[in-house]
N, C-alpha and C. Protein backbone atom coordinates (compact mmCIF):
# COMPACT_ATOMS: atom_id res chain seq x y z
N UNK A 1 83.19 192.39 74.53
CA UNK A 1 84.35 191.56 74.72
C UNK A 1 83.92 190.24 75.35
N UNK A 2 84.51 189.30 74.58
CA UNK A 2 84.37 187.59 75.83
C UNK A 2 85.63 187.29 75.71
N UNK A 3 85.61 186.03 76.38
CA UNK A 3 86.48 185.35 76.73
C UNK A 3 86.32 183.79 76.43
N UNK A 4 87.03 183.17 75.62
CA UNK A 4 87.58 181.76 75.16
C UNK A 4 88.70 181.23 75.64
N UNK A 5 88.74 180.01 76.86
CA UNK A 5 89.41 179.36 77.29
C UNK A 5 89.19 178.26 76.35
N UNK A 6 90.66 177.95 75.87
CA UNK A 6 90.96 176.69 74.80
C UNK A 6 90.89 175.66 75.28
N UNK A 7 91.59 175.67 76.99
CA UNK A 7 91.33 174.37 77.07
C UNK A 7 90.19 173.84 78.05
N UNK A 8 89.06 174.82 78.07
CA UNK A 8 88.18 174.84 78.37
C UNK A 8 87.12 173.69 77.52
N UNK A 9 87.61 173.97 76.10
CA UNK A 9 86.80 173.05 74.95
C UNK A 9 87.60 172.03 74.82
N UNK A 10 88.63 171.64 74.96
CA UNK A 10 89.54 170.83 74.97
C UNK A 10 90.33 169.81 76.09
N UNK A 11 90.57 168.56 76.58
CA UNK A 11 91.70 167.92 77.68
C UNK A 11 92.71 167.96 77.01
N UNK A 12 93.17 167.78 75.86
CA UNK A 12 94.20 167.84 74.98
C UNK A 12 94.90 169.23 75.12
N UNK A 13 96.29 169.34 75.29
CA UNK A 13 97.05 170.39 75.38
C UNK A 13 98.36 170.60 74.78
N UNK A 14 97.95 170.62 73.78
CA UNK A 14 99.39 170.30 72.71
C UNK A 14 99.02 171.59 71.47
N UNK A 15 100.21 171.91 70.80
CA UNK A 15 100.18 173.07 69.76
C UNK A 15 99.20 172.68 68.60
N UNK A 16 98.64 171.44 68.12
CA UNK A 16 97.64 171.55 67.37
C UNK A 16 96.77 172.03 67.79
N UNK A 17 95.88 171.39 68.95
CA UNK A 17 95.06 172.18 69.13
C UNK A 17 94.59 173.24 69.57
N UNK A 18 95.92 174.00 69.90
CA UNK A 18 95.52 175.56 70.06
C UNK A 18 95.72 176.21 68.70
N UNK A 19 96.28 175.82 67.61
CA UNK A 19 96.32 176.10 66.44
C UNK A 19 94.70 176.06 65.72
N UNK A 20 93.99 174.64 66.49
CA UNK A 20 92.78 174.46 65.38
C UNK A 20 92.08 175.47 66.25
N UNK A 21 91.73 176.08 67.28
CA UNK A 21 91.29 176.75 68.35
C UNK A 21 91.54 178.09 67.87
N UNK A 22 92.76 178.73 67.27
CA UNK A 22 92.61 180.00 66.81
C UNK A 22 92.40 180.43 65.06
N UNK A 23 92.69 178.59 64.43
CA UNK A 23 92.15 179.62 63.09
C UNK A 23 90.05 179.10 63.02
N UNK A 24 90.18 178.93 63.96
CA UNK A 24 88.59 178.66 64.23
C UNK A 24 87.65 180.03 64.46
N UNK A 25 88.68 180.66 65.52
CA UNK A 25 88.06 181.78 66.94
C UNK A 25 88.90 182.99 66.36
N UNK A 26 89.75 182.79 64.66
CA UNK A 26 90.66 184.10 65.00
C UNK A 26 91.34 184.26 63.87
N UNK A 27 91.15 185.67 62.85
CA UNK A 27 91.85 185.53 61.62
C UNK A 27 93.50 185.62 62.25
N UNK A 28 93.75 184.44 62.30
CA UNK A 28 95.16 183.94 62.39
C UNK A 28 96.73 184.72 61.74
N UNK A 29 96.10 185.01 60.60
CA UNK A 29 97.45 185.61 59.82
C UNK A 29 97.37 187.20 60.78
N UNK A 30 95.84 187.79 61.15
CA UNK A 30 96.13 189.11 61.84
C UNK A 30 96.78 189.12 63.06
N UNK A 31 97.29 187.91 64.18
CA UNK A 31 97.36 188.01 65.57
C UNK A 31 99.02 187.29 65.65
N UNK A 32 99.70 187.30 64.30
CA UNK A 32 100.79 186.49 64.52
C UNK A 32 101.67 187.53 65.39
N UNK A 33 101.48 188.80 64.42
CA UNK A 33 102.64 189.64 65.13
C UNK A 33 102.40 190.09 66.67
N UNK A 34 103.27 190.06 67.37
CA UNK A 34 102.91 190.31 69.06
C UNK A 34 104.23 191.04 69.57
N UNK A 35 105.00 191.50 68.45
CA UNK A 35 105.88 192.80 69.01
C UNK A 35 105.30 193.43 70.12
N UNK A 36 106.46 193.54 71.09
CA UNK A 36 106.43 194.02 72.14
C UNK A 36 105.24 193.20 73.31
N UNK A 37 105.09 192.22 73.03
CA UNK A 37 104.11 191.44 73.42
C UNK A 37 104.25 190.07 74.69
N UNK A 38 103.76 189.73 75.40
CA UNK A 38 104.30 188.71 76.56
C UNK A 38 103.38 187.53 76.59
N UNK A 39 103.95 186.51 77.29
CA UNK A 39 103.55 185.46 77.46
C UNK A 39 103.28 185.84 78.92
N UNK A 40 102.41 185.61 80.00
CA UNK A 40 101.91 185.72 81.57
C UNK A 40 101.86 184.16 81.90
N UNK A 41 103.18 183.87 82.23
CA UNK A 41 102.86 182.52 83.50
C UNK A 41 102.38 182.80 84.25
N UNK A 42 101.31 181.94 84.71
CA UNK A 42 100.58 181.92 85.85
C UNK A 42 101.72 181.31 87.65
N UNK A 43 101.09 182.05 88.44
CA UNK A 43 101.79 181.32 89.73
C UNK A 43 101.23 180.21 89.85
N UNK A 44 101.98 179.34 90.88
CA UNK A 44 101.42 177.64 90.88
C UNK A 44 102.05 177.45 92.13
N UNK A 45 101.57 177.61 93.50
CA UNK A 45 101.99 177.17 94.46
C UNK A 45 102.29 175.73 94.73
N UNK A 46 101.75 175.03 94.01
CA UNK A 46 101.78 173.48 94.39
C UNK A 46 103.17 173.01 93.38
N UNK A 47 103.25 173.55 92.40
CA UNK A 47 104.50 173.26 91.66
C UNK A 47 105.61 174.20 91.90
N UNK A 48 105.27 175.26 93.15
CA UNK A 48 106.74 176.50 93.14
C UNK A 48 106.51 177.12 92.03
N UNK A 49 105.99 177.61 90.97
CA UNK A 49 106.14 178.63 90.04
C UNK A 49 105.68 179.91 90.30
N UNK A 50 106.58 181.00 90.43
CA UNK A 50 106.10 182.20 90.48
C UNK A 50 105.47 182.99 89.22
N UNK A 51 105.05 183.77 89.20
CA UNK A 51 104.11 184.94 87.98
C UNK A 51 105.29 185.77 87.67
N UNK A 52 105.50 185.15 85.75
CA UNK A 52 106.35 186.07 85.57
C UNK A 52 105.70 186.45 83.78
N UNK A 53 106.35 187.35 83.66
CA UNK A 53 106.14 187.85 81.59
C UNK A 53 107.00 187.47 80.98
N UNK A 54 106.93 186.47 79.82
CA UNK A 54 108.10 186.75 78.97
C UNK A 54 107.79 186.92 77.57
N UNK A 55 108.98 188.09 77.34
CA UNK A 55 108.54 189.13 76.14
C UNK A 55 108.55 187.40 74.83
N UNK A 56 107.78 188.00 74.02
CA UNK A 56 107.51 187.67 72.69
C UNK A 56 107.12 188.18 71.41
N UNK A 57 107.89 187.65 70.20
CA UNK A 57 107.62 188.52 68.77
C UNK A 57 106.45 188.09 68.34
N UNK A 58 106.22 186.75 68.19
CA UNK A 58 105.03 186.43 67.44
C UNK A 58 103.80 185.35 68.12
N UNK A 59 102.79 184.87 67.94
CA UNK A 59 102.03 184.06 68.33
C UNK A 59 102.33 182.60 68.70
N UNK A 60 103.25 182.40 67.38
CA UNK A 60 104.04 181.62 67.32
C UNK A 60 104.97 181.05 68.84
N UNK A 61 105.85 182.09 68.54
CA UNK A 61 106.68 182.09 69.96
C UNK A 61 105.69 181.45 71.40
N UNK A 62 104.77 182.76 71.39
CA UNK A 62 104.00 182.72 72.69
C UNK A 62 103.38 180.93 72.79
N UNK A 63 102.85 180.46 71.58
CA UNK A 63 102.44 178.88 71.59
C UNK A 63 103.16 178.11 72.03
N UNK A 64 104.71 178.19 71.51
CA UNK A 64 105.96 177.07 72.28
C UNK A 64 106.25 177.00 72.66
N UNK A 65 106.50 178.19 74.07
CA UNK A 65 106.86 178.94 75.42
C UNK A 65 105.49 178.08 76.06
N UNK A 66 104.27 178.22 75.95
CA UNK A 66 103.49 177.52 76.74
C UNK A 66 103.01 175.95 76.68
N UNK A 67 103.41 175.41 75.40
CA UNK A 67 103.26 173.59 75.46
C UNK A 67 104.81 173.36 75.56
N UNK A 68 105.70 173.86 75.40
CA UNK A 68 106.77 173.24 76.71
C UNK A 68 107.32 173.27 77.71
N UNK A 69 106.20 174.38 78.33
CA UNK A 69 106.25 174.47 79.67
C UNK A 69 104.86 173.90 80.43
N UNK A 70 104.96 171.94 80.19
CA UNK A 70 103.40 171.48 80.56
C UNK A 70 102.83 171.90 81.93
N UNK A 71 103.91 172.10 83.13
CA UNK A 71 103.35 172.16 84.19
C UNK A 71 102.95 173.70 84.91
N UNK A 72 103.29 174.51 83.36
CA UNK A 72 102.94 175.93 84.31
C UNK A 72 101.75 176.58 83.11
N UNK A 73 101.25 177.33 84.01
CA UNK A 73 99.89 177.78 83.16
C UNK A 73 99.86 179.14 82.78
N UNK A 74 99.93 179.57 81.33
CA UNK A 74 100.18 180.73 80.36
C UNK A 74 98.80 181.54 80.39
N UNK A 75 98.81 182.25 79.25
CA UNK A 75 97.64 182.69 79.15
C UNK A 75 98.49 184.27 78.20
N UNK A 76 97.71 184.49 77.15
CA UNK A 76 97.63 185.44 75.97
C UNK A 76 96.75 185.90 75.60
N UNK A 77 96.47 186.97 76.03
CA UNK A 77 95.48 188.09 75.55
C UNK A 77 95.73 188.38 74.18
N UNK A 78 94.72 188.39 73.26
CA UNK A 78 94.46 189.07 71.55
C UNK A 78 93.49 189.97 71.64
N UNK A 79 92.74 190.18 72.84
CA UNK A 79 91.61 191.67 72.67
C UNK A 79 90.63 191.22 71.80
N UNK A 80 90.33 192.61 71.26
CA UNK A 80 89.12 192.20 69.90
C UNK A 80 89.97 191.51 68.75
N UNK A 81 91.15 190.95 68.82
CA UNK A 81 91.13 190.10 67.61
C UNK A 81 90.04 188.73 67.43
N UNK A 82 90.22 188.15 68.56
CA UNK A 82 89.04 186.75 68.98
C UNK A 82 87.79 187.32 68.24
N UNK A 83 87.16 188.26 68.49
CA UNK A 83 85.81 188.73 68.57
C UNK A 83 85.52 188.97 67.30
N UNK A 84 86.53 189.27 66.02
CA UNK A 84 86.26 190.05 64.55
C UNK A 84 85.42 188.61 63.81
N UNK A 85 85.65 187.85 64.09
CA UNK A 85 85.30 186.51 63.39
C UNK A 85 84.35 185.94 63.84
C-alpha cells in the first residue's frame, strides 16, 4: 500500500486537477461508485473547523464537497484502487 497526496504534486486546488491526478494514479471509471462512502474533513483550529464525515454516493460527489469547501481540508481513501495501475 502507498500513499499519493495530490496536492502534494500540485499548488493548484481546483477539480481539474484532481481529476488529471486520478485518471493518471487510478482506473477512474472503477472508484466512481463510493456507496456508503464519506468524505473526512479534517479539523482546523485556526479556521474553527471541527472533524466531521459526510456520507457520499460517488467520487464525484466526494470532489465537489472538497473544492468548495477551500478552507477546510478533506481527504478520501480508494485503498488498493490507487495501486492497480
Amino acid at each position: 500500500m502507498f500513499w499519493l497526496d495530490i496536492y502534494g504534486l500540485s499548488d493548484k486546488k481546483d477539480k481539474q486537477i484532481i481529476e488529471k491526478f486520478l485518471n493518471e494514479f487510478a482506473f477512474r471509471d472503477q472508484i466512481e461508485s463510493r456507496a456508503g462512502g464519506t468524505v473526512t474533513i479534517l479539523r482546523n483550529e485556526k479556521y474553527q473547523i471541527n472533524e466531521e464525515d459526510i456520507p457520499v454516493e460517488t467520487t464525484t460527489d466526494a470532489i465537489d464537497i472538497g473544492v468548495r469547501n477551500k478552507y477546510k481540508g478533506f481527504c478520501v481513501y480508494f485503498h488498493q484502487d490507487l495501486s492497480q495501475k
